[in-house]
PDB file of N, CA and C in Angstrom:
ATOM      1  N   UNK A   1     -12.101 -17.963  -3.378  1.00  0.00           N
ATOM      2  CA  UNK A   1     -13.102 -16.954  -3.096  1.00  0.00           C
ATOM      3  C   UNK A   1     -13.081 -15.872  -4.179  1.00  0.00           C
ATOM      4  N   UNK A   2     -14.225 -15.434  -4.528  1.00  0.00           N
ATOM      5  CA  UNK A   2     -14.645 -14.139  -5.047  1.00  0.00           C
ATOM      6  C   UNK A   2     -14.702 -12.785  -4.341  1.00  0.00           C
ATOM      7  N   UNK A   3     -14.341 -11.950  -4.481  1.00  0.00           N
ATOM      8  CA  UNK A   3     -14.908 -10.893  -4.226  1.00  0.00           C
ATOM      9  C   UNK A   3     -14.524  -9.445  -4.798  1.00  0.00           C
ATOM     10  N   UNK A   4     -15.733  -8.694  -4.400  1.00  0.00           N
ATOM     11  CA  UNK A   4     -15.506  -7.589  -5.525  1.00  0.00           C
ATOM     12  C   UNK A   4     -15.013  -5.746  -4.886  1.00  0.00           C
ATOM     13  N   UNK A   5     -14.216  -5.369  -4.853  1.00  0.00           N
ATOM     14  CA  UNK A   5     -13.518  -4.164  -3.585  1.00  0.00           C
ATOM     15  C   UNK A   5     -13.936  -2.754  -5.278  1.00  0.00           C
ATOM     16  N   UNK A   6     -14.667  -1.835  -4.970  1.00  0.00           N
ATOM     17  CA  UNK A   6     -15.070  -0.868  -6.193  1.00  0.00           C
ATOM     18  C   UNK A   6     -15.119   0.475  -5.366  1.00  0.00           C
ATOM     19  N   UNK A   7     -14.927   1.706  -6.025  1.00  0.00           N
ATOM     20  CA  UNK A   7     -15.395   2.934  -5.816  1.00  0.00           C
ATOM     21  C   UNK A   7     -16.471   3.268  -5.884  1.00  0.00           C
ATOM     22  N   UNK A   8     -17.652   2.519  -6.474  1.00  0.00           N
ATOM     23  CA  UNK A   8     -18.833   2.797  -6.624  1.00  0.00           C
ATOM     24  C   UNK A   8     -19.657   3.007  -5.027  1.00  0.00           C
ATOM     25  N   UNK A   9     -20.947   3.672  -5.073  1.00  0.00           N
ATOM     26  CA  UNK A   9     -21.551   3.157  -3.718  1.00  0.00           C
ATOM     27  C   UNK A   9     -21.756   1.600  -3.504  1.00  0.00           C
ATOM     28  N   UNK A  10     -21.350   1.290  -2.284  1.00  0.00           N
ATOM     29  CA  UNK A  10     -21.631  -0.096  -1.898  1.00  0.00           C
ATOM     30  C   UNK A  10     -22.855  -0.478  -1.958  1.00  0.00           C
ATOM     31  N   UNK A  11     -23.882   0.035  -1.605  1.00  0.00           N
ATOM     32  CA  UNK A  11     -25.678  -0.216  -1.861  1.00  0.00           C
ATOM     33  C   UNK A  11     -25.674  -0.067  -3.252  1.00  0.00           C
ATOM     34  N   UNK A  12     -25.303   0.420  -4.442  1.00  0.00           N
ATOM     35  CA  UNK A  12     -25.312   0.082  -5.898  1.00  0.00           C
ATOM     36  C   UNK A  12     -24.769  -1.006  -6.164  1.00  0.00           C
ATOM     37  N   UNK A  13     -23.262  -1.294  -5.725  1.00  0.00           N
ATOM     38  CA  UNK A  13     -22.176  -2.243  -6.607  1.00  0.00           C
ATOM     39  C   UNK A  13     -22.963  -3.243  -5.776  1.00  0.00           C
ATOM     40  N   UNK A  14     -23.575  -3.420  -4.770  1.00  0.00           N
ATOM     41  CA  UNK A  14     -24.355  -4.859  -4.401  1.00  0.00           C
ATOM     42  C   UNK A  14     -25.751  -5.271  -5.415  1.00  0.00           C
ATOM     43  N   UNK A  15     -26.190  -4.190  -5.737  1.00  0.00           N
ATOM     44  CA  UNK A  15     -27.358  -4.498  -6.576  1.00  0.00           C
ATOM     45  C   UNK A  15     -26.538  -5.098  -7.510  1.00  0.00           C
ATOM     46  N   UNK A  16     -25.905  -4.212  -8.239  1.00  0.00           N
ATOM     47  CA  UNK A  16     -25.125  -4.742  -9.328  1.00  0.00           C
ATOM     48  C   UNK A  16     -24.822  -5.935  -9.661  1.00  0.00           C
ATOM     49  N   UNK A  17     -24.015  -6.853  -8.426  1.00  0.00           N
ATOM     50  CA  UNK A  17     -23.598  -7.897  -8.442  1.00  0.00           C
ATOM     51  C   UNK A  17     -24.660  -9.109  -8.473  1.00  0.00           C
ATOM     52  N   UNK A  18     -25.659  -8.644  -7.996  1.00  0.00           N
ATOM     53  CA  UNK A  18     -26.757  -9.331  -7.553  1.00  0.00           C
ATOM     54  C   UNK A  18     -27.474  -9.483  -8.805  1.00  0.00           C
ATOM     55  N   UNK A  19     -27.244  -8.350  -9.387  1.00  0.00           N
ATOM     56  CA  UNK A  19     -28.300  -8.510 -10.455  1.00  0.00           C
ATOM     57  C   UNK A  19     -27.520  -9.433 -11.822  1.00  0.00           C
ATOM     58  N   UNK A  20     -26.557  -8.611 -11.996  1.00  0.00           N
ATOM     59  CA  UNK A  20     -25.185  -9.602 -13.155  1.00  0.00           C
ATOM     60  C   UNK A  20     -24.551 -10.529 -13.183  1.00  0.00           C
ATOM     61  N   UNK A  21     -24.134 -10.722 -11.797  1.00  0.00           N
ATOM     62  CA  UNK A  21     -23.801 -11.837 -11.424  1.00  0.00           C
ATOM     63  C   UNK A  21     -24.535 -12.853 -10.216  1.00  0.00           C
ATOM     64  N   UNK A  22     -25.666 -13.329 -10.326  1.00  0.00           N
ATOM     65  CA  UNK A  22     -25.954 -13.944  -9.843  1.00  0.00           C
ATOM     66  C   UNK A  22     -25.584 -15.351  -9.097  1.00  0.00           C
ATOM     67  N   UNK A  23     -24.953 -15.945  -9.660  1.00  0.00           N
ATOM     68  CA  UNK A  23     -24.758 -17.044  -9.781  1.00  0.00           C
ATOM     69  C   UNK A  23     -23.268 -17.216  -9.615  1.00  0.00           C
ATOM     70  N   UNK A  24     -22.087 -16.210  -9.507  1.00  0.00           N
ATOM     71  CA  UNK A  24     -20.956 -16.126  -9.670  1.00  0.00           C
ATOM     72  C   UNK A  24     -20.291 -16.583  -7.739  1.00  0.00           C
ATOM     73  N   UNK A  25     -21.601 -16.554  -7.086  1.00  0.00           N
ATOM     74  CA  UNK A  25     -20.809 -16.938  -5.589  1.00  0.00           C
ATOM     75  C   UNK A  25     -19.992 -15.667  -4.965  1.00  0.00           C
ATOM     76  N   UNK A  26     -20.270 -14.485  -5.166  1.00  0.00           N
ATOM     77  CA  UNK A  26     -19.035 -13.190  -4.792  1.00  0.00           C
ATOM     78  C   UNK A  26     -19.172 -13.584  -3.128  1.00  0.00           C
ATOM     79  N   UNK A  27     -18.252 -13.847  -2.024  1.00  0.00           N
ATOM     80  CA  UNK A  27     -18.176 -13.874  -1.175  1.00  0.00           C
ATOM     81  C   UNK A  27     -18.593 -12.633  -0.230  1.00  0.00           C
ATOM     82  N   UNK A  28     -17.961 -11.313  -1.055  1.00  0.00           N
ATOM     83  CA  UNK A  28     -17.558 -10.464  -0.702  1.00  0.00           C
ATOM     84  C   UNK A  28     -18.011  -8.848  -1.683  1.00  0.00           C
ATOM     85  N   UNK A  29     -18.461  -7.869  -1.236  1.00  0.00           N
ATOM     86  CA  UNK A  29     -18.804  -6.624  -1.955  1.00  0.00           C
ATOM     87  C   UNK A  29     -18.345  -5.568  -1.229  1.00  0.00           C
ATOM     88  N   UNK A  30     -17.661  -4.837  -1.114  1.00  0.00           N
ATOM     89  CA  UNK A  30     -16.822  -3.439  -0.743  1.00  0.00           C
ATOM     90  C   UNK A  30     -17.093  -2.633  -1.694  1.00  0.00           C
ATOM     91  N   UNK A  31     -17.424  -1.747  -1.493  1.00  0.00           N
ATOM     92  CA  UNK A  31     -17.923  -0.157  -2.340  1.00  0.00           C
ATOM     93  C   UNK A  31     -17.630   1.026  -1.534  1.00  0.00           C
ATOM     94  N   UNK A  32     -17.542   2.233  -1.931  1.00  0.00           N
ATOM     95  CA  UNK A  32     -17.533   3.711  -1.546  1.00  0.00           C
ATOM     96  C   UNK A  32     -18.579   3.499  -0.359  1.00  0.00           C
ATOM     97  N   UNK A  33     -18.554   4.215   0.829  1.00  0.00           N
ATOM     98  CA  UNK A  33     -19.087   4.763   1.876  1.00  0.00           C
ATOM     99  C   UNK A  33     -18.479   5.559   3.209  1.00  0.00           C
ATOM    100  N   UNK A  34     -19.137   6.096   3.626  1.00  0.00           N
ATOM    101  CA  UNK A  34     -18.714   7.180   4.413  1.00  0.00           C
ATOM    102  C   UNK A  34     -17.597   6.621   5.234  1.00  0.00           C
ATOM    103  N   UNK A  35     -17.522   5.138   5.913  1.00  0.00           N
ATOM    104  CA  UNK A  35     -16.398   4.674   6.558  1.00  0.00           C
ATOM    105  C   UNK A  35     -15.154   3.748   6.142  1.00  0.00           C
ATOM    106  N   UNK A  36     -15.418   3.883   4.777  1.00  0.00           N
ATOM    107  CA  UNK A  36     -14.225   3.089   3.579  1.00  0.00           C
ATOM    108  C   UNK A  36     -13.538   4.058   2.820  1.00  0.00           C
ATOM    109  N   UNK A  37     -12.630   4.354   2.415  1.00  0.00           N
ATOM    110  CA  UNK A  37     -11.613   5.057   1.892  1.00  0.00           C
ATOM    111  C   UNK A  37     -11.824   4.685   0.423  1.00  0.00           C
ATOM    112  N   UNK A  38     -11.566   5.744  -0.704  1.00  0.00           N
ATOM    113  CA  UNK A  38     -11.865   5.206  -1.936  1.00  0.00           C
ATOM    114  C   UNK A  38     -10.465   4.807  -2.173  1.00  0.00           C
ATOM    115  N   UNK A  39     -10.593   3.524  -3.216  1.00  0.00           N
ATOM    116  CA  UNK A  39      -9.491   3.112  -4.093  1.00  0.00           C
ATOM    117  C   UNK A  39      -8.590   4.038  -4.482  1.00  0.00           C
ATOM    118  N   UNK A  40      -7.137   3.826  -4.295  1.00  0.00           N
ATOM    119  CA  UNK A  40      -6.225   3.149  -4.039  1.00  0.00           C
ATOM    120  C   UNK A  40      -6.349   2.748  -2.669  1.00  0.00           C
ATOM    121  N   UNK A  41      -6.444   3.376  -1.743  1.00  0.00           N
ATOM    122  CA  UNK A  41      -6.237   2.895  -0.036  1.00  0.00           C
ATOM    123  C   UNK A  41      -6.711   1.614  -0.473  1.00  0.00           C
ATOM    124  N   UNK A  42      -6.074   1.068   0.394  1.00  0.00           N
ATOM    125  CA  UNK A  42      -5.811  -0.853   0.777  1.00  0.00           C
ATOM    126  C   UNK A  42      -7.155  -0.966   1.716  1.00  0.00           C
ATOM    127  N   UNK A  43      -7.943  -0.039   2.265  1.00  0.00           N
ATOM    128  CA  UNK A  43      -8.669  -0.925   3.412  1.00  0.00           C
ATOM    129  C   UNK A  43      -9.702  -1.916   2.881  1.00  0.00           C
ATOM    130  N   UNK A  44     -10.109  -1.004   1.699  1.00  0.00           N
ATOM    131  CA  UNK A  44     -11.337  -2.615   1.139  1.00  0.00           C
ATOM    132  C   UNK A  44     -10.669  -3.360   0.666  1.00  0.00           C
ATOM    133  N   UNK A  45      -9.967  -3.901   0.297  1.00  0.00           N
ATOM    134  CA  UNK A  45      -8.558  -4.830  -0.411  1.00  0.00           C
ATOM    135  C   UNK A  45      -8.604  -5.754   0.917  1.00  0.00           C
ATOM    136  N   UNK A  46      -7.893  -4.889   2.123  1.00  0.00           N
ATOM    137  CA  UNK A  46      -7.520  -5.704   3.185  1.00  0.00           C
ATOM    138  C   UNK A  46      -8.529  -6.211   3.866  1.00  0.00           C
ATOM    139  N   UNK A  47      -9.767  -6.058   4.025  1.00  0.00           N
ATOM    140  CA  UNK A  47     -10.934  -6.366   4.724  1.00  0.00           C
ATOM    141  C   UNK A  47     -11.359  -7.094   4.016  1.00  0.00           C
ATOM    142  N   UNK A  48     -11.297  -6.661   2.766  1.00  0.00           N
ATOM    143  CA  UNK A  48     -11.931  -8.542   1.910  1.00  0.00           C
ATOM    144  C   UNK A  48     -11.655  -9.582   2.558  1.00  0.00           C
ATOM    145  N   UNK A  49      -9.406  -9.536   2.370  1.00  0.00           N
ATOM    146  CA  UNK A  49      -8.627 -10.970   2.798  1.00  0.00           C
ATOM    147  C   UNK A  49      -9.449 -10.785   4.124  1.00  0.00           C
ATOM    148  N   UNK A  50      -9.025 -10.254   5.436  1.00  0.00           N
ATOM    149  CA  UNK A  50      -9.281 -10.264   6.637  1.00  0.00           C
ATOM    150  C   UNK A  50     -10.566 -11.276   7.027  1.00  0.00           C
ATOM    151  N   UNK A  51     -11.681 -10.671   6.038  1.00  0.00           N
ATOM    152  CA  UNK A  51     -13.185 -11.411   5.953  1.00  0.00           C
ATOM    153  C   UNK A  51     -13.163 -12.815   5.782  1.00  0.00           C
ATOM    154  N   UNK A  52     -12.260 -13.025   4.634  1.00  0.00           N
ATOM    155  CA  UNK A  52     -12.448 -14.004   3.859  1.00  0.00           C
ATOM    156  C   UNK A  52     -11.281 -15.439   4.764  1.00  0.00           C
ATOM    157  N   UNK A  53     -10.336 -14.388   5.929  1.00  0.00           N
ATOM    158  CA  UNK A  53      -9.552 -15.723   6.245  1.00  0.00           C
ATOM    159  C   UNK A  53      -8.147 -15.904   5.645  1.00  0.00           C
ATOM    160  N   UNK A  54      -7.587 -14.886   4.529  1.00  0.00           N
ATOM    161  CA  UNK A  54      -6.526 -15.065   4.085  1.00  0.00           C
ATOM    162  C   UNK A  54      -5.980 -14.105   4.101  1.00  0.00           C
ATOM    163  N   UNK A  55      -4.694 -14.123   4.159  1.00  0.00           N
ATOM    164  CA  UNK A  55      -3.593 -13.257   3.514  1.00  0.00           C
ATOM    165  C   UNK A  55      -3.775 -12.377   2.752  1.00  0.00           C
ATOM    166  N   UNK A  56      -3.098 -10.925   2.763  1.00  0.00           N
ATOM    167  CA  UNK A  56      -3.157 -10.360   0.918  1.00  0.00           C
ATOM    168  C   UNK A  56      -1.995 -11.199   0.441  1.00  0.00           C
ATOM    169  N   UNK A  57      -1.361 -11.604   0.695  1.00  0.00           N
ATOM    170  CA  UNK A  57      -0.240 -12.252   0.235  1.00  0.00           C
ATOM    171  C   UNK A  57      -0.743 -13.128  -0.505  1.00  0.00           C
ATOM    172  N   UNK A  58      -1.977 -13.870  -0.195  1.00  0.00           N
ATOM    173  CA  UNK A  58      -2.357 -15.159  -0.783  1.00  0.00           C
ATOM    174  C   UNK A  58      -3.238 -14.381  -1.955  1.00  0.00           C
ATOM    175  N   UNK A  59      -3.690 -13.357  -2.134  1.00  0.00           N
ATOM    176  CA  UNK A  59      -4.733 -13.065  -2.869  1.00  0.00           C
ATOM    177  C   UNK A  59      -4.531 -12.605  -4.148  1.00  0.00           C
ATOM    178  N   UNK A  60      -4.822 -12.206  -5.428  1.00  0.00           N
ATOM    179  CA  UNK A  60      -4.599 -11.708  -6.579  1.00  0.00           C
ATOM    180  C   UNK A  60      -5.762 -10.708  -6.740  1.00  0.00           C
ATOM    181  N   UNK A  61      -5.407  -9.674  -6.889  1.00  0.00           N
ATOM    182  CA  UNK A  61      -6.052  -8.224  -7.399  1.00  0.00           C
ATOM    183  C   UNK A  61      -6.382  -8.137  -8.712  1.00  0.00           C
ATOM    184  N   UNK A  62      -7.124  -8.353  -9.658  1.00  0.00           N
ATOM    185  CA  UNK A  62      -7.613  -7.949 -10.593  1.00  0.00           C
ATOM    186  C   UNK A  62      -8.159  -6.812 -11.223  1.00  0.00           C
ATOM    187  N   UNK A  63      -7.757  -5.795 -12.193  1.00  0.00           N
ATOM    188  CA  UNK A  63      -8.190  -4.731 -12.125  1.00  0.00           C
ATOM    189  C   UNK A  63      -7.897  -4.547 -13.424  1.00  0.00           C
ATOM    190  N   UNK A  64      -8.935  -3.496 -14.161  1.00  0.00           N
ATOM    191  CA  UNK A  64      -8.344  -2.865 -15.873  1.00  0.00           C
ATOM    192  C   UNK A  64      -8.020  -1.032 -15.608  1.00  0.00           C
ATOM    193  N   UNK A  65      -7.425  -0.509 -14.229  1.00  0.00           N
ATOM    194  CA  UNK A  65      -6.440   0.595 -14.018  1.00  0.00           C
ATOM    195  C   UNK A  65      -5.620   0.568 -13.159  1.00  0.00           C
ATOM    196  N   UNK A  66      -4.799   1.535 -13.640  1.00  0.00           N
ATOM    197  CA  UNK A  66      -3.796   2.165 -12.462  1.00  0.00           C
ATOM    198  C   UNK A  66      -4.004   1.999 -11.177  1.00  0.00           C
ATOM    199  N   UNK A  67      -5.392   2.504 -11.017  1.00  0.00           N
ATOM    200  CA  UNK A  67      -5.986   2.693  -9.621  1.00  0.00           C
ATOM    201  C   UNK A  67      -6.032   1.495  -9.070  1.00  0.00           C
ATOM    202  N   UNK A  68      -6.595   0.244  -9.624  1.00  0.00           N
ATOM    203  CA  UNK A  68      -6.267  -0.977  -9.112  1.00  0.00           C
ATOM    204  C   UNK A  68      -5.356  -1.427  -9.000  1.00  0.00           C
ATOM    205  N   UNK A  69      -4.028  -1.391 -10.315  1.00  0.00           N
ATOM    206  CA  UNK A  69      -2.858  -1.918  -9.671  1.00  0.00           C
ATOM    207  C   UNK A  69      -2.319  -1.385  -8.529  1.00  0.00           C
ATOM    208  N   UNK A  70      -2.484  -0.120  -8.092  1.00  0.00           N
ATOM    209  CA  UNK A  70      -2.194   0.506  -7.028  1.00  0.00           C
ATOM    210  C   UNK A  70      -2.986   0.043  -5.722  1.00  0.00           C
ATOM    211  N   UNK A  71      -4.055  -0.158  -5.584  1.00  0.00           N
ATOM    212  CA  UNK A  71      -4.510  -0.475  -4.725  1.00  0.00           C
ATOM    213  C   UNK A  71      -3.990  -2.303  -4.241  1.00  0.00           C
ATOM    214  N   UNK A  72      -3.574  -2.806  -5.572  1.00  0.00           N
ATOM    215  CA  UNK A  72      -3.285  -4.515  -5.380  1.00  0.00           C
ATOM    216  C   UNK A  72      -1.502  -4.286  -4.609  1.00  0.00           C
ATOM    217  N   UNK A  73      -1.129  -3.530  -5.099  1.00  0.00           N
ATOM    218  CA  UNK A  73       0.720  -3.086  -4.178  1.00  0.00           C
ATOM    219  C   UNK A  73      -0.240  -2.560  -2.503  1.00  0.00           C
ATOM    220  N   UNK A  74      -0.738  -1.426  -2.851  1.00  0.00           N
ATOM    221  CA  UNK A  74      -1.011  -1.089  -1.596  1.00  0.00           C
ATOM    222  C   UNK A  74      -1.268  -1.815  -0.338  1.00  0.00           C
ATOM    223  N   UNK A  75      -1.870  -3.460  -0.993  1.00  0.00           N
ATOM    224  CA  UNK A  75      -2.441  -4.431  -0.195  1.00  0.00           C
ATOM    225  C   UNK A  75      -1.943  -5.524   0.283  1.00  0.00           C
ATOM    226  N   UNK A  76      -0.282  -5.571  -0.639  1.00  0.00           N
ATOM    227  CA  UNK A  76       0.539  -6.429  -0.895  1.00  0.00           C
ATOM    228  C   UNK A  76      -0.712  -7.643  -1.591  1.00  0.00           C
ATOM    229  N   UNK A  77      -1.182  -7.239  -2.406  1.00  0.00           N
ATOM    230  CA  UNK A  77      -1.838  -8.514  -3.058  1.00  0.00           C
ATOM    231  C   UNK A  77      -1.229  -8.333  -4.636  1.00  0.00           C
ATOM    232  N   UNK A  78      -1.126  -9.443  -4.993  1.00  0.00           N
ATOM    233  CA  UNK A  78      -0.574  -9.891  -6.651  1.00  0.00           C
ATOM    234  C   UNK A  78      -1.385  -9.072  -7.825  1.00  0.00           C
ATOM    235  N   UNK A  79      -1.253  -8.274  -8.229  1.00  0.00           N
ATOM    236  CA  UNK A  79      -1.685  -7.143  -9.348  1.00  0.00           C
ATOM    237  C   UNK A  79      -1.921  -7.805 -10.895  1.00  0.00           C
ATOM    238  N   UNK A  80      -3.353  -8.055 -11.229  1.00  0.00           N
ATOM    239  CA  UNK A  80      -3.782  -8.801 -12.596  1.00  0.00           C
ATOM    240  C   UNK A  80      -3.982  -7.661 -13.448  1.00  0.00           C
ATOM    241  N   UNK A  81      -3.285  -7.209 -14.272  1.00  0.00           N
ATOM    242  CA  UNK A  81      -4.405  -5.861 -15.475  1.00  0.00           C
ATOM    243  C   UNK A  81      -4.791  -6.724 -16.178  1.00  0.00           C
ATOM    244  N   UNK A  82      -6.496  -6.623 -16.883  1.00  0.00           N
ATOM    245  CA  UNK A  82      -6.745  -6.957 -17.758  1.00  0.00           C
ATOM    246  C   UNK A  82      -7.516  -5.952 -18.223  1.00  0.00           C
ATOM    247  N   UNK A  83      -6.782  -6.747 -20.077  1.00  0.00           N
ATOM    248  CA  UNK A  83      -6.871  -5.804 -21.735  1.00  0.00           C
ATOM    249  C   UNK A  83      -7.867  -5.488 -21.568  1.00  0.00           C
ATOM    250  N   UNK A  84      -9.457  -5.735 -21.133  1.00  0.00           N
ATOM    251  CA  UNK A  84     -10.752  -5.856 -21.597  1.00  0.00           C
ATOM    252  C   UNK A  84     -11.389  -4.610 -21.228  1.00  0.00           C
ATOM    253  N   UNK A  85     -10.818  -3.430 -20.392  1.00  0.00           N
ATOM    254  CA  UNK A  85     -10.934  -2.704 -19.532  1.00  0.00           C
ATOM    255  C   UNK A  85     -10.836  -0.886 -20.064  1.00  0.00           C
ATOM    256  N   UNK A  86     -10.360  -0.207 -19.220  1.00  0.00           N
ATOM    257  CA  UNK A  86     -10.231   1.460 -19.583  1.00  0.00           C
ATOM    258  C   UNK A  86      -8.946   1.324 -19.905  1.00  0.00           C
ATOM    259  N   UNK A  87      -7.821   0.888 -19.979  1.00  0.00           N
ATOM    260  CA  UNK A  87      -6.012   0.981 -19.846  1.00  0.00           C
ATOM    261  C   UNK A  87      -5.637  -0.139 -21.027  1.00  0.00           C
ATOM    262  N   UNK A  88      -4.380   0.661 -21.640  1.00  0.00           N
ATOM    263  CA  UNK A  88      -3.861   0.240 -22.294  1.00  0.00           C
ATOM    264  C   UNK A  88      -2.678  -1.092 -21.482  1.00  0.00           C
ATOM    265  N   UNK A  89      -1.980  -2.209 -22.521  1.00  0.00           N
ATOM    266  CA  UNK A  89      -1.103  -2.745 -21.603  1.00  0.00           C
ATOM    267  C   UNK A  89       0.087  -1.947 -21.029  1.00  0.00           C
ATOM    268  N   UNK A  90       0.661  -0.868 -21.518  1.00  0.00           N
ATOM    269  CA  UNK A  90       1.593  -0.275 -21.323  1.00  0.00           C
ATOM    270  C   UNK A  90       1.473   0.669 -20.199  1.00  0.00           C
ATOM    271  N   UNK A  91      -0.272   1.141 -19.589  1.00  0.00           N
ATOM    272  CA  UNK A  91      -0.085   1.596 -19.165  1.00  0.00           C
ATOM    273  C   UNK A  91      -0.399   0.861 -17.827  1.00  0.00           C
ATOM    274  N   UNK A  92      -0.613   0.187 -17.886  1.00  0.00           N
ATOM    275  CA  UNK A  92      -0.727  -0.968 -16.729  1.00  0.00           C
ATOM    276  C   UNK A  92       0.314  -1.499 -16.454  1.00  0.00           C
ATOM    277  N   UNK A  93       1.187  -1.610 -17.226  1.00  0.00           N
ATOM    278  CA  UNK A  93       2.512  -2.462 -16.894  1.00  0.00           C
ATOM    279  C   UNK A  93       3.523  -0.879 -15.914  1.00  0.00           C
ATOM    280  N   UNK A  94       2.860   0.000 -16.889  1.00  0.00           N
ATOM    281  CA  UNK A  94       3.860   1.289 -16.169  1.00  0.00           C
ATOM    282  C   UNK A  94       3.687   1.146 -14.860  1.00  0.00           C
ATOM    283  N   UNK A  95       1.919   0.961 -14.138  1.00  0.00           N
ATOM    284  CA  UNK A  95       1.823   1.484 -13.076  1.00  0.00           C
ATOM    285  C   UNK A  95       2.088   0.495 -12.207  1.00  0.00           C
ATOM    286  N   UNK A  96       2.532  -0.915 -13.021  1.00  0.00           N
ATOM    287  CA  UNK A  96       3.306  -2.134 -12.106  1.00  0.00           C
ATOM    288  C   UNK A  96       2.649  -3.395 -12.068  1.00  0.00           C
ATOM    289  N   UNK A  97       1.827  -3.736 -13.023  1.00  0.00           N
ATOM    290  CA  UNK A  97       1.061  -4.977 -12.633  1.00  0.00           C
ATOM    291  C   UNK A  97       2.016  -5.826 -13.242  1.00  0.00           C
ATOM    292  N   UNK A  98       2.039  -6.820 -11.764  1.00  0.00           N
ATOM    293  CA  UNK A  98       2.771  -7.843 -11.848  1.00  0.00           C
ATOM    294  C   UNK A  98       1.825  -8.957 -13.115  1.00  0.00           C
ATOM    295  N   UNK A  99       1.039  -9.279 -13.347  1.00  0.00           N
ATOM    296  CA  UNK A  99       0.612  -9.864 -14.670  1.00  0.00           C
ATOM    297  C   UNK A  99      -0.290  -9.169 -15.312  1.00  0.00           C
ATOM    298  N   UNK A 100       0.092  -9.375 -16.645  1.00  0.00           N
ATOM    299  CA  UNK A 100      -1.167  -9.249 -17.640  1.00  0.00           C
ATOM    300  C   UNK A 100      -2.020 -10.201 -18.540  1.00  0.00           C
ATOM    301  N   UNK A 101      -3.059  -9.797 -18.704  1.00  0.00           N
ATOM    302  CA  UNK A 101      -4.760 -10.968 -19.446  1.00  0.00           C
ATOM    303  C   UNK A 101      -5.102 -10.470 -20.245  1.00  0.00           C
ATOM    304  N   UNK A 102      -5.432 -10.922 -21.533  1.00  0.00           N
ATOM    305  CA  UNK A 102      -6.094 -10.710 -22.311  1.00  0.00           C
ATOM    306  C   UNK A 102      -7.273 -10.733 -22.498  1.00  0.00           C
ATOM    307  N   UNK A 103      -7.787 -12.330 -21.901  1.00  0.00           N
ATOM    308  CA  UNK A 103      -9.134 -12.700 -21.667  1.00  0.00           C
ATOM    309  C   UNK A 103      -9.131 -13.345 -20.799  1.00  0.00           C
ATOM    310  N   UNK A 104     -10.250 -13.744 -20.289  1.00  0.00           N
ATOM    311  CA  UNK A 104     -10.666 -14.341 -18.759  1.00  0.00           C
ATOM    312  C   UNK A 104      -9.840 -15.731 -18.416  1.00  0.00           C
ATOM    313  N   UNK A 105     -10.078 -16.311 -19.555  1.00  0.00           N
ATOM    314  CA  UNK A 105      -8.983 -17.669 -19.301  1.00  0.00           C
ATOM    315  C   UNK A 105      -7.718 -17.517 -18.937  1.00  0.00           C
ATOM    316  N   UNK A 106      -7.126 -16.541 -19.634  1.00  0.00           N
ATOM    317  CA  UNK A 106      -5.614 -16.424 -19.166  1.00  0.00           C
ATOM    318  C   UNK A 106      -5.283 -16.706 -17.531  1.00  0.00           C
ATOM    319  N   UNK A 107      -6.290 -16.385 -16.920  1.00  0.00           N
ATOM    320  CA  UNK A 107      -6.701 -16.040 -15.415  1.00  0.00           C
ATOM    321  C   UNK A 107      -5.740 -17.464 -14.815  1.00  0.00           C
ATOM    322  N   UNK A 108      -5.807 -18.873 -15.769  1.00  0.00           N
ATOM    323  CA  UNK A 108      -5.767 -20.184 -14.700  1.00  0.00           C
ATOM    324  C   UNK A 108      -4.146 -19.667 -15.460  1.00  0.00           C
ATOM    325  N   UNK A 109      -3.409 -19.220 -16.471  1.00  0.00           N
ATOM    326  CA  UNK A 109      -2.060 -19.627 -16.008  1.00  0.00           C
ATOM    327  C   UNK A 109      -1.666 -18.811 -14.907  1.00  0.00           C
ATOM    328  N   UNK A 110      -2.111 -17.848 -14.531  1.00  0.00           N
ATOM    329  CA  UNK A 110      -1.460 -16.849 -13.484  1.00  0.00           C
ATOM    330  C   UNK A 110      -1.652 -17.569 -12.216  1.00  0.00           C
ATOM    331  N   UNK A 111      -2.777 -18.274 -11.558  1.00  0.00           N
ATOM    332  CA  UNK A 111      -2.789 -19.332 -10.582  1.00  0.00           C
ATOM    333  C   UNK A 111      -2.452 -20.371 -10.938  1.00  0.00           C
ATOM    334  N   UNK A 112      -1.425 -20.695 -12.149  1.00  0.00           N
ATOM    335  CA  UNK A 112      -0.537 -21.812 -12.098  1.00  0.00           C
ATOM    336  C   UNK A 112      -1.631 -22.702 -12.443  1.00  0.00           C
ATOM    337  N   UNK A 113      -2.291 -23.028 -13.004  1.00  0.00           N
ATOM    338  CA  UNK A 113      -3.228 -24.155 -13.744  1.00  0.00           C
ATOM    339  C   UNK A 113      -3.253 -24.820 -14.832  1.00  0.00           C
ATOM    340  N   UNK A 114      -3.241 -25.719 -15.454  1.00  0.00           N
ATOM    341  CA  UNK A 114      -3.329 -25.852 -17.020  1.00  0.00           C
ATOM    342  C   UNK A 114      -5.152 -25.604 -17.564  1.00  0.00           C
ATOM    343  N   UNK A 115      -4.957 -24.614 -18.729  1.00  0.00           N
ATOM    344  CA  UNK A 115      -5.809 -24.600 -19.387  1.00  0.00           C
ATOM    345  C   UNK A 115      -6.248 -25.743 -19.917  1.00  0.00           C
ATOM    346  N   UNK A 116      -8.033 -25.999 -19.873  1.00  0.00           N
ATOM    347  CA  UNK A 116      -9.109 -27.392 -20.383  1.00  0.00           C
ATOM    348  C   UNK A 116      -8.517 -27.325 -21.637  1.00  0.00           C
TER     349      UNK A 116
END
């Protein structure tokens, strides 16, 4: 599963997705609103898994800040920084992400895959 947990308003980050990613399958869209807590709090993190049927345990957090690796501990979900983003690696590694990406592919060794 896909899905996307943001600070943005949720009625934006849905256009958003809709509009950029069309085709990407997002299961799931969590954004800023009056009854969601902004990032770091775990509740859009945890309501994704909850939605979606899984674990945070089972899930991997992807994020290019602090604020996300924090929110991926907060959720007990697996913490991805990637380079491509606002944060340096150092400072991502400071704030604890259990892996780091360079580019999108890197993505299948962290779920244990062999790269095509």
């Amino acid at each position: 599963y896909l899905a996307v947990n943001t600070n943005k308003e949720e009625d934006i980050a849905r256009k958003v997705v809709e509009r950029f990613f069309p085709y990407w399958g997002f299961s799931w869209v969590v954004g800023s609103s009056a009854l969601m807590p902004k990032k770091p709090d775990q509740s859009g993190a945890r309501m994704i898994a909850n939605k979606l049927g899984v674990l945070p345990e089972e899930c991997i957090y992807i994020g290019d800040s602090e604020v996300d690796i924090m929110t991926a501990k907060n959720a007990n979900m697996h913490s991805v920084g990637v380079l491509w983003g606002f944060r340096t690696e150092n400072e991502l590694i400071q704030a604890g992400a259990q892996s780091i990406i360079r580019r999108p592919l890197e993505l299948l060794s962290v779920l244990g895959l062999e790269r095509i």
